[in-house]
Protein backbone atom coordinates (compact mmCIF):
# COMPACT_ATOMS: atom_id res chain seq x y z
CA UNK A 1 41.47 -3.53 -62.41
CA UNK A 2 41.29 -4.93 -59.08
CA UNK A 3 43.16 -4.30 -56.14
CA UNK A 4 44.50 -6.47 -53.14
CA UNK A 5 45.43 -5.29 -49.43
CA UNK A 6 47.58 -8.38 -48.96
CA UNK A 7 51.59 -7.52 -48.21
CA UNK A 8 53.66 -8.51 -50.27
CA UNK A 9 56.53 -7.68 -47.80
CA UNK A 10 59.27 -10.14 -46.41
CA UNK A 11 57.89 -10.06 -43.29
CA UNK A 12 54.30 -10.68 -44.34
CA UNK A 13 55.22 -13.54 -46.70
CA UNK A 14 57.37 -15.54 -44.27
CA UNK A 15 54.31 -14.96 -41.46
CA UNK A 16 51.79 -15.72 -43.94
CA UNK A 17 53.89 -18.87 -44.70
CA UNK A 18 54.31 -19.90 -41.25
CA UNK A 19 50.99 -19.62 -40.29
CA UNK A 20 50.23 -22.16 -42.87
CA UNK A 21 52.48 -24.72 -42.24
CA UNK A 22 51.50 -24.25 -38.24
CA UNK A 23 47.74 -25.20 -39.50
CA UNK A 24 48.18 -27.45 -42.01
CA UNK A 25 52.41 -29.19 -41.55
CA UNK A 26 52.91 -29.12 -44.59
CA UNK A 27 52.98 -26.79 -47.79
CA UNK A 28 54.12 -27.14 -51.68
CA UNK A 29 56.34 -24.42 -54.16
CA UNK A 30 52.95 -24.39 -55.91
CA UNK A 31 50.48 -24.14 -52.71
CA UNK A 32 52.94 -20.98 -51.51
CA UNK A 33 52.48 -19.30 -54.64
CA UNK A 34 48.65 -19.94 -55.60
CA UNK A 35 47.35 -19.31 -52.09
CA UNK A 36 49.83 -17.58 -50.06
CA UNK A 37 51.28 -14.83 -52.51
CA UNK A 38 54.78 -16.20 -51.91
CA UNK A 39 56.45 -15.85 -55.05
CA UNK A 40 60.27 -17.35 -53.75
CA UNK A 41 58.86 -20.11 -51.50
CA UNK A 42 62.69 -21.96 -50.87
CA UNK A 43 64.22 -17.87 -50.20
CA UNK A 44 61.15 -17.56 -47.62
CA UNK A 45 61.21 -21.14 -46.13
CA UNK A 46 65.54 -20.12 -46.00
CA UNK A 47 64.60 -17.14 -43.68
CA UNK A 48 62.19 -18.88 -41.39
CA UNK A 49 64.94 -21.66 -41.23
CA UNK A 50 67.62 -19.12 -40.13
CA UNK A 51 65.22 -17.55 -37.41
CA UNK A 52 65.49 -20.97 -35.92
CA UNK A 53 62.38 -23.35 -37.16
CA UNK A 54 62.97 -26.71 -38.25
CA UNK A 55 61.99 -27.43 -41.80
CA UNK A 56 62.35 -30.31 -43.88
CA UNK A 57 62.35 -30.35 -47.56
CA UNK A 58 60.96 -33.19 -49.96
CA UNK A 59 60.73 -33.38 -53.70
CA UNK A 60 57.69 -34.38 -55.22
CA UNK A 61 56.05 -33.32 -58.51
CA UNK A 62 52.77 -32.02 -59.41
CA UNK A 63 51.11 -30.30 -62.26
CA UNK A 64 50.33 -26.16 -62.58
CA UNK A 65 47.59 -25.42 -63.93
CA UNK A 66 47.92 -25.32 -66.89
CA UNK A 67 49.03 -28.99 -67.23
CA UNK A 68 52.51 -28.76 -66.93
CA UNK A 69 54.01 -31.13 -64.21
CA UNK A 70 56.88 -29.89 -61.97
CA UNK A 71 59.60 -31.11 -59.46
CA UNK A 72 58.49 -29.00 -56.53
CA UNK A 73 59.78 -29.04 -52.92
CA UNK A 74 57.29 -30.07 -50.00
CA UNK A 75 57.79 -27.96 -47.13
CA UNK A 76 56.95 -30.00 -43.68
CA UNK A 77 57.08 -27.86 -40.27
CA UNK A 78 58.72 -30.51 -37.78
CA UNK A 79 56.56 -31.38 -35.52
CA UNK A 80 56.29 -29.45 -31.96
CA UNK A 81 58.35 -26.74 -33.73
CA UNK A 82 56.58 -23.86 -32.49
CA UNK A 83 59.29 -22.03 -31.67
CA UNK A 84 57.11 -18.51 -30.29
């Protein structure tokens, strides 16, 4: 059994998300929960939205890993929208 330090808090999840789509713009439903831990992606992208950042929401699909394809929203930071 292994274990993992990462939080699995609210406040580490949103941060964790953030920081992501500060690096990188943009991030998928599937990209939150593979890499980021971030089980509820739309409830987390709902709180950073509410503590003021501007986030837009596309639908795209993709497949899981196991084959399966999905309807999935893309997550895209506006631009400039630091807001720190």
């Amino acid at each position: 059994m292994s274990t993992h330090t990462i939080s699995n808090s609210y406040t580490a999840q949103c941060a964790r998300l953030l920081r992501y789509l500060k690096e990188n713009g943009t991030v998928t439903t599937l990209q939150a929960r593979h890499l980021l831990a971030v089980m509820h992606p739309a409830g987390r992208i709902k709180d950073l939205r509410n503590a003021g950042y501007t986030i837009l929401t596309y639908w795209v699909f993709d497949t899981d890993s196991t084959g399966v394809r999905h309807r999935q929203g893309l997550y895209v930071l506006k631009a400039g929208d630091n807001n720190d």
